[in-house]
N, C-alpha and C. Protein backbone atom coordinates (compact mmCIF):
# COMPACT_ATOMS: atom_id res chain seq x y z
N UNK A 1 7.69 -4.42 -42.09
CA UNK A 1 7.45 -5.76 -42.59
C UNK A 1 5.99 -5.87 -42.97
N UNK A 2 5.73 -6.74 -44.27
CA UNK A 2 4.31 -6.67 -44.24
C UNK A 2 3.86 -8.01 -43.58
N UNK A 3 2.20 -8.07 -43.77
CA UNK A 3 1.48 -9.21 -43.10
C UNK A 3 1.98 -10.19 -43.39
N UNK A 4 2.07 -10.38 -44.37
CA UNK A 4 2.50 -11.92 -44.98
C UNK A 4 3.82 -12.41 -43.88
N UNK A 5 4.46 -11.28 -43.59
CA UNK A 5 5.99 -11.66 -43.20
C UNK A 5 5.61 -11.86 -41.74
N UNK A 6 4.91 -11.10 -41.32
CA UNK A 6 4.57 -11.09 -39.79
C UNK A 6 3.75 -12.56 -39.71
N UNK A 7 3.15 -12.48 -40.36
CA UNK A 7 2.05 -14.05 -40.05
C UNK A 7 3.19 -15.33 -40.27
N UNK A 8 4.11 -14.98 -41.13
CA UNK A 8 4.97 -16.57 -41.29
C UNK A 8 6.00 -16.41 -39.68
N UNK A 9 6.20 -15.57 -39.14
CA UNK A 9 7.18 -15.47 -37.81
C UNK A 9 6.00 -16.02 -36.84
N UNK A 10 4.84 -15.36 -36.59
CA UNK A 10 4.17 -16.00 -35.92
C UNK A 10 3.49 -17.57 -35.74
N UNK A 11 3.49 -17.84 -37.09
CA UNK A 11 3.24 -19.47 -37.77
C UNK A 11 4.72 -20.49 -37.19
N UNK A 12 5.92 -19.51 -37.51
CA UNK A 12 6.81 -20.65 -36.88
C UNK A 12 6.79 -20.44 -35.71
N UNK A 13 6.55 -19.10 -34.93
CA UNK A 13 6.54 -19.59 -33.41
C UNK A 13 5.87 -20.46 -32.65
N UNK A 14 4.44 -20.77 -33.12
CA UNK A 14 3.41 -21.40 -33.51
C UNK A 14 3.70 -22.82 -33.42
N UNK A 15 4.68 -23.02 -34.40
CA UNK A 15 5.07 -24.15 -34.80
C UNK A 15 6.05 -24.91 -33.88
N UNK A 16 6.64 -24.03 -32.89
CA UNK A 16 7.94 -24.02 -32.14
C UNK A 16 7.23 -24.20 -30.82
N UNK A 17 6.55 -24.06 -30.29
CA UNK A 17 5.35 -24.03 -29.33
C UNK A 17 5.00 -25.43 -29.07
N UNK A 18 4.27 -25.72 -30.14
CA UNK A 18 3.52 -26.49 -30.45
C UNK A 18 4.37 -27.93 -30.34
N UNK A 19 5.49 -27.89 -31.05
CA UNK A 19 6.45 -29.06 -30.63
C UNK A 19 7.06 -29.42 -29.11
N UNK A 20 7.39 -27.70 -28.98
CA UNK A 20 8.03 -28.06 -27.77
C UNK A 20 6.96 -28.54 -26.58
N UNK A 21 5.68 -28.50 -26.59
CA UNK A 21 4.29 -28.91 -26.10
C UNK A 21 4.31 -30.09 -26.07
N UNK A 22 4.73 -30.87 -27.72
CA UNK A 22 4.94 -32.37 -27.55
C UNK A 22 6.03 -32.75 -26.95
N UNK A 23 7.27 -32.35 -26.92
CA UNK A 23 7.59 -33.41 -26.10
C UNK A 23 7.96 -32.77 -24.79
N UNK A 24 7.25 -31.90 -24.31
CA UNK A 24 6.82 -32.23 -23.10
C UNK A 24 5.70 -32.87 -22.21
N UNK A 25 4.73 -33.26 -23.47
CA UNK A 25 3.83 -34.29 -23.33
C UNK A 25 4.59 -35.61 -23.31
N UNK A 26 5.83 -36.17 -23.73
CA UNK A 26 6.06 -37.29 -24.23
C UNK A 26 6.86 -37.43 -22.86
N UNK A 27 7.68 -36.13 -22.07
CA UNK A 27 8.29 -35.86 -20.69
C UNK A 27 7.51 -36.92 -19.91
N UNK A 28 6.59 -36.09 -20.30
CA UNK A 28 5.12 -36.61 -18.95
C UNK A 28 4.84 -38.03 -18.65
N UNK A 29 4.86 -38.55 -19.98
CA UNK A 29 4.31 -39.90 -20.38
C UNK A 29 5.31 -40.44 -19.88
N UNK A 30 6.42 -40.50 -20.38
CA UNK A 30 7.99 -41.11 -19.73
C UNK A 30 7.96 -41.27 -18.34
N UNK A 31 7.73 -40.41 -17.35
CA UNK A 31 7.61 -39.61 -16.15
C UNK A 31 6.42 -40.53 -15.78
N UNK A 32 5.18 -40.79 -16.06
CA UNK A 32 3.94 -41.27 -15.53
C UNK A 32 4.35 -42.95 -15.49
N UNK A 33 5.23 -43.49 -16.71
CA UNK A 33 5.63 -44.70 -16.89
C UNK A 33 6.56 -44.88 -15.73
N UNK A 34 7.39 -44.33 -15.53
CA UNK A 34 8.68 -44.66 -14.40
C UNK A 34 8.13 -44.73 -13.19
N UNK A 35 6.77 -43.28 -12.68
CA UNK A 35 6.42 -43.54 -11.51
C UNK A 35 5.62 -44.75 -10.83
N UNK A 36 4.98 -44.93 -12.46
CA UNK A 36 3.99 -46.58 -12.05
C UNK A 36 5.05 -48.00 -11.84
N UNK A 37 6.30 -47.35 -12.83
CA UNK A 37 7.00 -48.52 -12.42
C UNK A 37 7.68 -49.04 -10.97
N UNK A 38 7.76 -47.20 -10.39
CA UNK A 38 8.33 -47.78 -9.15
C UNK A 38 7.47 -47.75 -8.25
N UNK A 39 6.28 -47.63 -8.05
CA UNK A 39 5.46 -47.59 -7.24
C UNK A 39 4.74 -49.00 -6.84
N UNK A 40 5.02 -49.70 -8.40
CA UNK A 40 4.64 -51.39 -8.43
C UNK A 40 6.17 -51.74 -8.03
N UNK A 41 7.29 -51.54 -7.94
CA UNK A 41 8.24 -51.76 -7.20
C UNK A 41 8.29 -51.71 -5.74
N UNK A 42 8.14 -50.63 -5.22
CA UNK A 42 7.67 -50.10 -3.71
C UNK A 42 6.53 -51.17 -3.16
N UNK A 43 5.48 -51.53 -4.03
CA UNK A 43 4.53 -52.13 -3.41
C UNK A 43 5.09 -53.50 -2.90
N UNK A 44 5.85 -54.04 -4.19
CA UNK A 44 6.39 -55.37 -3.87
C UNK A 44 7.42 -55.50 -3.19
N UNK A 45 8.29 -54.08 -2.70
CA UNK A 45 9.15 -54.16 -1.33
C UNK A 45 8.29 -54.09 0.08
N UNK A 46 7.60 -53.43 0.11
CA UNK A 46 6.15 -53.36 0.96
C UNK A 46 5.59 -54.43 1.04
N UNK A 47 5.50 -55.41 0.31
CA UNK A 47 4.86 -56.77 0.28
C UNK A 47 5.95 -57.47 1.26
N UNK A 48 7.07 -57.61 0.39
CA UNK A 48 8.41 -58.38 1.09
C UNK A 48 8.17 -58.44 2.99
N UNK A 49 8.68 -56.97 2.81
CA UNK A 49 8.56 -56.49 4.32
C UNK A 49 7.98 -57.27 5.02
N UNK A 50 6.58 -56.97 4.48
CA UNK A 50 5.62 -57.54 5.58
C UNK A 50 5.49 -59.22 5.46
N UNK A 51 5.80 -59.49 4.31
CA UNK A 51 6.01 -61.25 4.71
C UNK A 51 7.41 -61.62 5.46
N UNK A 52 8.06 -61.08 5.29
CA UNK A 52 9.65 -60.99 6.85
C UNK A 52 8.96 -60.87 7.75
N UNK A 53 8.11 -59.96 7.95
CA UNK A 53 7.43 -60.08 9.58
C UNK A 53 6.82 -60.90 10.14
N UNK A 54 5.40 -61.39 8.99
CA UNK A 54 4.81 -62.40 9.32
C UNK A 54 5.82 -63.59 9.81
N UNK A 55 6.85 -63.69 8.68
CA UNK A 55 7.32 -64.80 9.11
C UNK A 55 8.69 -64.69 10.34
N UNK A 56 8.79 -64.28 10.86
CA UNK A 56 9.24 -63.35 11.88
C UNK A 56 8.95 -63.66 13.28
N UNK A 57 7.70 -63.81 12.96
CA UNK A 57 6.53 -63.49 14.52
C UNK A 57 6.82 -64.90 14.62
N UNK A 58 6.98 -65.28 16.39
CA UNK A 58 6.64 -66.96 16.30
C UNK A 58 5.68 -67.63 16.18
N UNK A 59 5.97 -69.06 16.45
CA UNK A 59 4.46 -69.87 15.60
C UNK A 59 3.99 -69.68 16.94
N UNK A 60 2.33 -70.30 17.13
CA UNK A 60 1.70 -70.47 18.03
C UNK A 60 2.06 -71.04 19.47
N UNK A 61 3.02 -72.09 19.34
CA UNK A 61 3.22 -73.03 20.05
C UNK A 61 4.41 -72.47 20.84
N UNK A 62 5.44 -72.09 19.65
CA UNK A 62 6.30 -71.07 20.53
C UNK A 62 6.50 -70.10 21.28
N UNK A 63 5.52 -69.23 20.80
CA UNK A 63 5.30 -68.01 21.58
C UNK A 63 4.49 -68.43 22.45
N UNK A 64 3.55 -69.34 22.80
CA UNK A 64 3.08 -69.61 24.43
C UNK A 64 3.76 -69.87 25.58
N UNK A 65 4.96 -70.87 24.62
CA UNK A 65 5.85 -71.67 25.91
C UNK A 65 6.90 -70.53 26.11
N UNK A 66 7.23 -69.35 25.55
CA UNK A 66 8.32 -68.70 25.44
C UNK A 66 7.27 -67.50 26.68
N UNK A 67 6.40 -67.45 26.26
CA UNK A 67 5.55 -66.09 27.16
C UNK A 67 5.04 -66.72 28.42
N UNK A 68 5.01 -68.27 28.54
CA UNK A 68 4.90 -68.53 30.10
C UNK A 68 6.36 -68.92 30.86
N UNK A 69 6.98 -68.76 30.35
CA UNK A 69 8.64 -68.98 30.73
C UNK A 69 8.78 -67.30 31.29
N UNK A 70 8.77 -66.31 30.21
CA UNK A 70 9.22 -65.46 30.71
C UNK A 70 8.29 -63.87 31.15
N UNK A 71 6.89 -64.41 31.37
CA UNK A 71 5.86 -63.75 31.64
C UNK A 71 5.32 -62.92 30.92
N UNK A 72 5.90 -62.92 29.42
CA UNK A 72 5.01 -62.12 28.51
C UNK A 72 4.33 -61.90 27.92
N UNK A 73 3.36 -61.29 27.47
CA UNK A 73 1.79 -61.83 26.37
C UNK A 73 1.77 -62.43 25.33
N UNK A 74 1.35 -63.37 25.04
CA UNK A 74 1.59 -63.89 23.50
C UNK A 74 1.78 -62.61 22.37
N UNK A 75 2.24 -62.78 21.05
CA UNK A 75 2.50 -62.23 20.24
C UNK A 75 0.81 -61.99 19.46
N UNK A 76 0.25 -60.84 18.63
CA UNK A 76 -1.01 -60.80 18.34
C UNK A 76 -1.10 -61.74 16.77
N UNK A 77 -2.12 -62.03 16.40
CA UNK A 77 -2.10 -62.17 15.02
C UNK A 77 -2.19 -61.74 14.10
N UNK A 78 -2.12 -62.34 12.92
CA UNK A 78 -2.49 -61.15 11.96
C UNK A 78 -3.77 -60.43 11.94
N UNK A 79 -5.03 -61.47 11.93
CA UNK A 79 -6.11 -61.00 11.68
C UNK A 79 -6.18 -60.10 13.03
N UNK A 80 -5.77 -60.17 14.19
CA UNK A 80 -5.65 -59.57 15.32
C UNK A 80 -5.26 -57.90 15.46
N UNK A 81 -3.97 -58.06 14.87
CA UNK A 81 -3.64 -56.61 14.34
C UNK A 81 -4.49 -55.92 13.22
N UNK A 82 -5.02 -56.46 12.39
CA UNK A 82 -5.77 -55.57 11.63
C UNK A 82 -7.13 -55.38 11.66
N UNK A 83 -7.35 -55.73 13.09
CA UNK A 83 -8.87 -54.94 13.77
C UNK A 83 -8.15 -53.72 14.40
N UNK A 84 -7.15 -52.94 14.52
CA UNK A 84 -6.60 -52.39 15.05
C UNK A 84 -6.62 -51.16 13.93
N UNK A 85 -6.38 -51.53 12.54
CA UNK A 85 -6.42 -50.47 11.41
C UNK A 85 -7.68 -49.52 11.17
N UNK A 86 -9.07 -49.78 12.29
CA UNK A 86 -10.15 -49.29 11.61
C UNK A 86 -10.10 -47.79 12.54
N UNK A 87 -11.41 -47.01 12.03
CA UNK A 87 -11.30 -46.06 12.96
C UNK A 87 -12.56 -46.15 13.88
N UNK A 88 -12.93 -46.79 14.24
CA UNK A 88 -14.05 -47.34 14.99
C UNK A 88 -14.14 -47.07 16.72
N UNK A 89 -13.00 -46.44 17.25
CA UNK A 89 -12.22 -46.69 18.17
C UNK A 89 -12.57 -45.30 19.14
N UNK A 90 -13.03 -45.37 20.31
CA UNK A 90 -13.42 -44.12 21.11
C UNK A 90 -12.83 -42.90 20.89
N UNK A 91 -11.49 -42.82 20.69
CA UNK A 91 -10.49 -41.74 20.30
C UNK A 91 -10.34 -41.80 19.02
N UNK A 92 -11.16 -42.09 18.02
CA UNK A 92 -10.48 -41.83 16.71
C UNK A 92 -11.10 -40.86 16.11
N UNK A 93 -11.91 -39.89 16.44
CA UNK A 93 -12.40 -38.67 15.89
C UNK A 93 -11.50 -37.55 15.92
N UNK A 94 -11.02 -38.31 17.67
CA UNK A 94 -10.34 -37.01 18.07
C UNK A 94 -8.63 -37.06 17.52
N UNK A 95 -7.81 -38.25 17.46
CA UNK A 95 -7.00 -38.84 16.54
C UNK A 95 -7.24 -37.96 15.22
N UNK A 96 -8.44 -38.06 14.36
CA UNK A 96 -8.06 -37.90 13.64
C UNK A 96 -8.30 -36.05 13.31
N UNK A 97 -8.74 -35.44 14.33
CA UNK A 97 -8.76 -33.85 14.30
C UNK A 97 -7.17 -33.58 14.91
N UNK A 98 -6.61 -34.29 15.74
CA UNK A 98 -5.23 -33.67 16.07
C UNK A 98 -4.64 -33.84 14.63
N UNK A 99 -4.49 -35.50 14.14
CA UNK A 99 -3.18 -35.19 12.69
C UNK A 99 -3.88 -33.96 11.83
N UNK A 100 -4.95 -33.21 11.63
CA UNK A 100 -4.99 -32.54 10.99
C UNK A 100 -4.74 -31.11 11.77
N UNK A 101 -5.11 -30.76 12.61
CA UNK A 101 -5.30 -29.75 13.44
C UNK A 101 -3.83 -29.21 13.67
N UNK A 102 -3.03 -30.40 14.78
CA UNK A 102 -1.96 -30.12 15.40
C UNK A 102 -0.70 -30.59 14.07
N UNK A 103 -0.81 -31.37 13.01
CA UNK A 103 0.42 -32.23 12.41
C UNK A 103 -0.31 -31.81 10.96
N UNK A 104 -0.89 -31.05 10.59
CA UNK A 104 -1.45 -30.28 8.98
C UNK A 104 -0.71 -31.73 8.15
N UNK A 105 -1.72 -32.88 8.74
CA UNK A 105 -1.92 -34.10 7.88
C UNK A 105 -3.12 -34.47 7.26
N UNK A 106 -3.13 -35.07 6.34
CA UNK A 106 -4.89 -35.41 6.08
C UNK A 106 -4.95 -36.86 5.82
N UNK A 107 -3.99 -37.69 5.93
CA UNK A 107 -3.77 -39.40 6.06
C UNK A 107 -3.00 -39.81 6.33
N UNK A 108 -2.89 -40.81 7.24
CA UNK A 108 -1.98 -41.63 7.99
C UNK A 108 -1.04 -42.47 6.90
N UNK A 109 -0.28 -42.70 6.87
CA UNK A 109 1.11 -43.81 5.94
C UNK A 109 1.03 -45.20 6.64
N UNK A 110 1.44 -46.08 5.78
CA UNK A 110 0.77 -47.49 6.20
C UNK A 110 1.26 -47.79 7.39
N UNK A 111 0.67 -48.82 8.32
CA UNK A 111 0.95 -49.09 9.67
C UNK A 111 0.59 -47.95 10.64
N UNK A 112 0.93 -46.77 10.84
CA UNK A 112 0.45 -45.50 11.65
C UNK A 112 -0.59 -45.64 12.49
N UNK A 113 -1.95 -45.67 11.05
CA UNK A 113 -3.28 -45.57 12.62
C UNK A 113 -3.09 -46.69 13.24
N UNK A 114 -2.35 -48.29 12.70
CA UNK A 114 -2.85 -49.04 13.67
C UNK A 114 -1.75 -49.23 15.02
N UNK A 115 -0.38 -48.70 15.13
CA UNK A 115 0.55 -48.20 15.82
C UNK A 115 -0.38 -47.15 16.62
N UNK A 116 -0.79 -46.40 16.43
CA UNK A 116 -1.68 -45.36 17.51
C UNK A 116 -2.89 -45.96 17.72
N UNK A 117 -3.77 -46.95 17.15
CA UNK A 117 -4.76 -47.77 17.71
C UNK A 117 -4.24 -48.29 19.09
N UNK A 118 -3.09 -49.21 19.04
CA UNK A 118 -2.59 -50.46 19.83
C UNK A 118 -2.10 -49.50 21.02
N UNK A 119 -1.31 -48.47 20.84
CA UNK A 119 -1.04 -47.38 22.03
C UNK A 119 -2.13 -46.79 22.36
N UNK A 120 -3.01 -46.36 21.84
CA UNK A 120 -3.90 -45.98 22.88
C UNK A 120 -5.19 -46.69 23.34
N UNK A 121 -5.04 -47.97 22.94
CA UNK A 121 -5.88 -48.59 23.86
C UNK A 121 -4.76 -49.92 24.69
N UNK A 122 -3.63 -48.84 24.75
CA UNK A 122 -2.72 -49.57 25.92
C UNK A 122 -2.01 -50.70 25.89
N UNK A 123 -1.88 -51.34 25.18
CA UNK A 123 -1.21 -52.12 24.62
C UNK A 123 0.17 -51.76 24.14
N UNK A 124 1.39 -52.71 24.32
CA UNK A 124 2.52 -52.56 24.35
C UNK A 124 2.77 -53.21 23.03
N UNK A 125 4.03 -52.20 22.39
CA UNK A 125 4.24 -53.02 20.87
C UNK A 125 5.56 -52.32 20.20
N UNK A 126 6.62 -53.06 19.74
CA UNK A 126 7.42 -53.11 18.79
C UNK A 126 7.36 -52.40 17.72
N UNK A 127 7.65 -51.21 17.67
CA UNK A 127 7.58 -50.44 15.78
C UNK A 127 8.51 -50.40 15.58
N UNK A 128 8.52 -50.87 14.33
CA UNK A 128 10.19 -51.07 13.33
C UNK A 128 9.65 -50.67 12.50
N UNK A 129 10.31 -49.60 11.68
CA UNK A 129 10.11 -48.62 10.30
C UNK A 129 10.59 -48.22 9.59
N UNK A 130 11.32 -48.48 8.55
CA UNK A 130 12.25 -47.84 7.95
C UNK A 130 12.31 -46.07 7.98
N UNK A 131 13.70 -45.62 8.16
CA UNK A 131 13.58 -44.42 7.87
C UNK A 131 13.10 -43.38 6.96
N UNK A 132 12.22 -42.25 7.67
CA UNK A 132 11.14 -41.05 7.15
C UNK A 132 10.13 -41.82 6.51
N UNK A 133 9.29 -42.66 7.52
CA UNK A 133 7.87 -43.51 7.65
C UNK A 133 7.08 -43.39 8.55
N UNK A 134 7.56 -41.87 8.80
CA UNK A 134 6.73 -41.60 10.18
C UNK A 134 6.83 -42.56 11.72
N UNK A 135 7.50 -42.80 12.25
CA UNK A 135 7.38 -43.09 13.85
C UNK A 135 7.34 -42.43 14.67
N UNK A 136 7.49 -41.04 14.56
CA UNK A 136 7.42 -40.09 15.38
C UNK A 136 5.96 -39.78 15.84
N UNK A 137 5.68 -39.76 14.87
CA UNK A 137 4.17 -39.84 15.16
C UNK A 137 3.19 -40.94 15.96
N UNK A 138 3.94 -41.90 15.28
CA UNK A 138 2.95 -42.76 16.13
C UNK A 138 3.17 -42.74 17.85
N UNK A 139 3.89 -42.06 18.33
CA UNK A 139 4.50 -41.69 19.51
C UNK A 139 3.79 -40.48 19.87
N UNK A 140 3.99 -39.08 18.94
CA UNK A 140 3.28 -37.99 19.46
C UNK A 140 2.34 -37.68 19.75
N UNK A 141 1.10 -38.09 18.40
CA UNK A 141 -0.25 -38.42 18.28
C UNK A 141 -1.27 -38.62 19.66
N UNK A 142 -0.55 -39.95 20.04
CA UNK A 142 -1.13 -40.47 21.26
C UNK A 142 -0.97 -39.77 22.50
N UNK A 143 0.21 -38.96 22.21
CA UNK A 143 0.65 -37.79 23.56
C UNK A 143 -0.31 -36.94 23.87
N UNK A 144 -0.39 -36.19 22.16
CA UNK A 144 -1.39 -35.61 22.06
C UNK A 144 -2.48 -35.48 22.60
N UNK A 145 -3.07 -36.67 22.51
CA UNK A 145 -4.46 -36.98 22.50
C UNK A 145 -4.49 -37.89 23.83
N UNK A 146 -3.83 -38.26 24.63
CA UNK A 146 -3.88 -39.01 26.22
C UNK A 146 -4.69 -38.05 26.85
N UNK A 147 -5.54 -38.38 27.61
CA UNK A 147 -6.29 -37.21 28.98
C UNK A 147 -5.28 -37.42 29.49
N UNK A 148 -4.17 -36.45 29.93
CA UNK A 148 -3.64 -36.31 30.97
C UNK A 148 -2.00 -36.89 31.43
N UNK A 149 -2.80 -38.47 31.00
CA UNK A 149 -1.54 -39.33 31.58
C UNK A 149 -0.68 -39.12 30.64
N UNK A 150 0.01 -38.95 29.71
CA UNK A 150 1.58 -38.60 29.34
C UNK A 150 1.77 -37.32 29.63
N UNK A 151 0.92 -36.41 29.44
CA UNK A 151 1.17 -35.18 29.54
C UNK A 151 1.54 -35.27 31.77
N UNK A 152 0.80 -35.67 32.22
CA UNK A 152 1.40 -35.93 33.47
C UNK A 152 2.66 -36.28 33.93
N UNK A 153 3.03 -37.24 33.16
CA UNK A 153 4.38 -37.86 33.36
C UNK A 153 5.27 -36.77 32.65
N UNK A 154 5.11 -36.22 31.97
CA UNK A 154 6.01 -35.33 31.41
C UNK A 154 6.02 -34.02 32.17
N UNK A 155 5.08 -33.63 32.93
CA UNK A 155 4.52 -32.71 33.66
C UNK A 155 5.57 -32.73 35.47
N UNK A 156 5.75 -33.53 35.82
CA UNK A 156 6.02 -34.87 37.08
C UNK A 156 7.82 -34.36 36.45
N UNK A 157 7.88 -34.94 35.29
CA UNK A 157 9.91 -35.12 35.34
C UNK A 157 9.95 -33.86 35.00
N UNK A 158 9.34 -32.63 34.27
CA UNK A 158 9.27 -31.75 34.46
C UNK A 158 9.72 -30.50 35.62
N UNK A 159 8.87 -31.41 36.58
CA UNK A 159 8.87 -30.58 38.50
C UNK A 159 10.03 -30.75 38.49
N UNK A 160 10.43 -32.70 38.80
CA UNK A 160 11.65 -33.14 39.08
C UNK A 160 12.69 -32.73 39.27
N UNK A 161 12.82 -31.73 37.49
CA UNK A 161 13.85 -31.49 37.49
C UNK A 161 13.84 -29.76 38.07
N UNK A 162 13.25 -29.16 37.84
CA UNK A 162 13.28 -27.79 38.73
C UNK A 162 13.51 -27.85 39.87
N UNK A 163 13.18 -28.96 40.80
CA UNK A 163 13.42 -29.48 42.05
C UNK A 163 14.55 -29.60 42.10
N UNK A 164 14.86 -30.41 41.07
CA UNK A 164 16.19 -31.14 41.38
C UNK A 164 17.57 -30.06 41.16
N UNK A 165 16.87 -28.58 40.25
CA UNK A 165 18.38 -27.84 39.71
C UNK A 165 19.27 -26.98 41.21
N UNK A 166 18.60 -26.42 42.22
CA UNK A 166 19.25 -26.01 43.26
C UNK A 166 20.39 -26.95 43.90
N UNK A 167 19.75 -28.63 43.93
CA UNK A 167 20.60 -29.37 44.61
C UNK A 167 21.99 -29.31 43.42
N UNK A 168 21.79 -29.70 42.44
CA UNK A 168 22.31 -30.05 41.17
C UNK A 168 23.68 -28.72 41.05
N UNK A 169 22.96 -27.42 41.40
CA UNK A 169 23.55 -26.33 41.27
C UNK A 169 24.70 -26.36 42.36
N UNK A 170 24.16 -26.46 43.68
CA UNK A 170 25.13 -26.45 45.25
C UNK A 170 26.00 -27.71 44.44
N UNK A 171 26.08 -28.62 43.76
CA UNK A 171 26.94 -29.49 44.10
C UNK A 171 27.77 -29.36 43.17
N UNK A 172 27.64 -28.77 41.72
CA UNK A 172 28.49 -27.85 40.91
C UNK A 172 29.48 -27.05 41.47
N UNK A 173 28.79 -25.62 42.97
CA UNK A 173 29.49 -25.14 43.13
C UNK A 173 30.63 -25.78 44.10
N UNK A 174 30.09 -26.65 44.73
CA UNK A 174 30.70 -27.54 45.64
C UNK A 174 32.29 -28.08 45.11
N UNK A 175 32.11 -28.56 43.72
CA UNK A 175 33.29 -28.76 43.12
C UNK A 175 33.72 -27.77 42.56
N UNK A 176 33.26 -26.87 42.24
CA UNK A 176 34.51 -25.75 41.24
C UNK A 176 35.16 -25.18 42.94
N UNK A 177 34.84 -25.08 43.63
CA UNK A 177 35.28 -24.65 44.96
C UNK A 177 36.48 -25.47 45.30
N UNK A 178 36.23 -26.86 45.08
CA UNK A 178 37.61 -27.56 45.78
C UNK A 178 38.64 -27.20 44.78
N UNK A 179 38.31 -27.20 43.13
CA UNK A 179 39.12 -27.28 42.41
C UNK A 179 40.13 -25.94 42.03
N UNK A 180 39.58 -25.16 42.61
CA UNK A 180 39.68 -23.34 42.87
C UNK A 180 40.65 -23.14 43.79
């Protein structure tokens, strides 16, 4: 084949390239449009959410007379809970070397740090999350990172039960014996 012929095969491949380039640029664009769309979707289910909660929580008046009736702490506030979101917090260096260290994370998903704020400075609290939003974490994290005391208690039912498998065992054999 001569040049001429070779350069026009290469010109349409060229050409064939080059299109199929566009619209996989136009893929993209399509693709960048849908994700902004649902992400401004997500936000405003995320919004929802959290105004169900707010409005959720009782009013002032209620939750006093309801927590001296039945001995429990008032409910926190908003502005209350979100001193809880910062990392300001004696354990939050170390918080935040375990999610990376032990959980190969590099940022918390909304609600999280302040769910492991409120647990580890002891405080008792309600997490409701929709499913694969991380709650596991806000549970492990703090395990993690407790001096001692969970790892104790887990340490403790641990013994317990090694203690407890000889008795556990004799009384197994105890019955396959009568039933024998």
């Amino acid at each position: 084949m001569d040049g001429g012929g070779r350069n026009k095969d290469v010109q349409a491949e060229l050409d064939s390239v080059e299109a199929e380039l566009e619209l996989v640029e136009l893929q993209i664009a399509e693709l960048l449009q849908k994700q902004a769309e649902l992400t401004s979707r997500k936000d405003a289910l995320l919004q929802r959410l959290e105004e169900a909660c707010d409005a959720a929580q009782p009013s002032s008046s209620s939750s006093s007379s309801s927590s001296k009736s039945s001995g429990a702490h008032p409910a926190m506030s908003k502005q209350e809970m979100q001193l809880y979101d910062g990392t300001d917090f004696p354990w939050s260096k170390e918080v935040e070397q375990h999610l990376k260290d032990s959980f190969q994370l590099s940022t918390f998903r909304p609600l999280q740090l302040r769910a492991i704020n409120l647990t580890m400075s002891g405080k008792d609290l309600y997490l409701v999350m929709p499913t694969g939003r991380g709650k596991s974490l806000c549970y492990q994290l703090p395990a993690v990172c407790s001096k001692g005391t969970l790892r104790h208690k887990y340490t403790v039912l641990d013994l317990n039960w090694v203690d407890l498998r000889p008795v556990l065992q004799s009384k197994i054999n105890e019955r396959v014996n009568k039933v024998c």
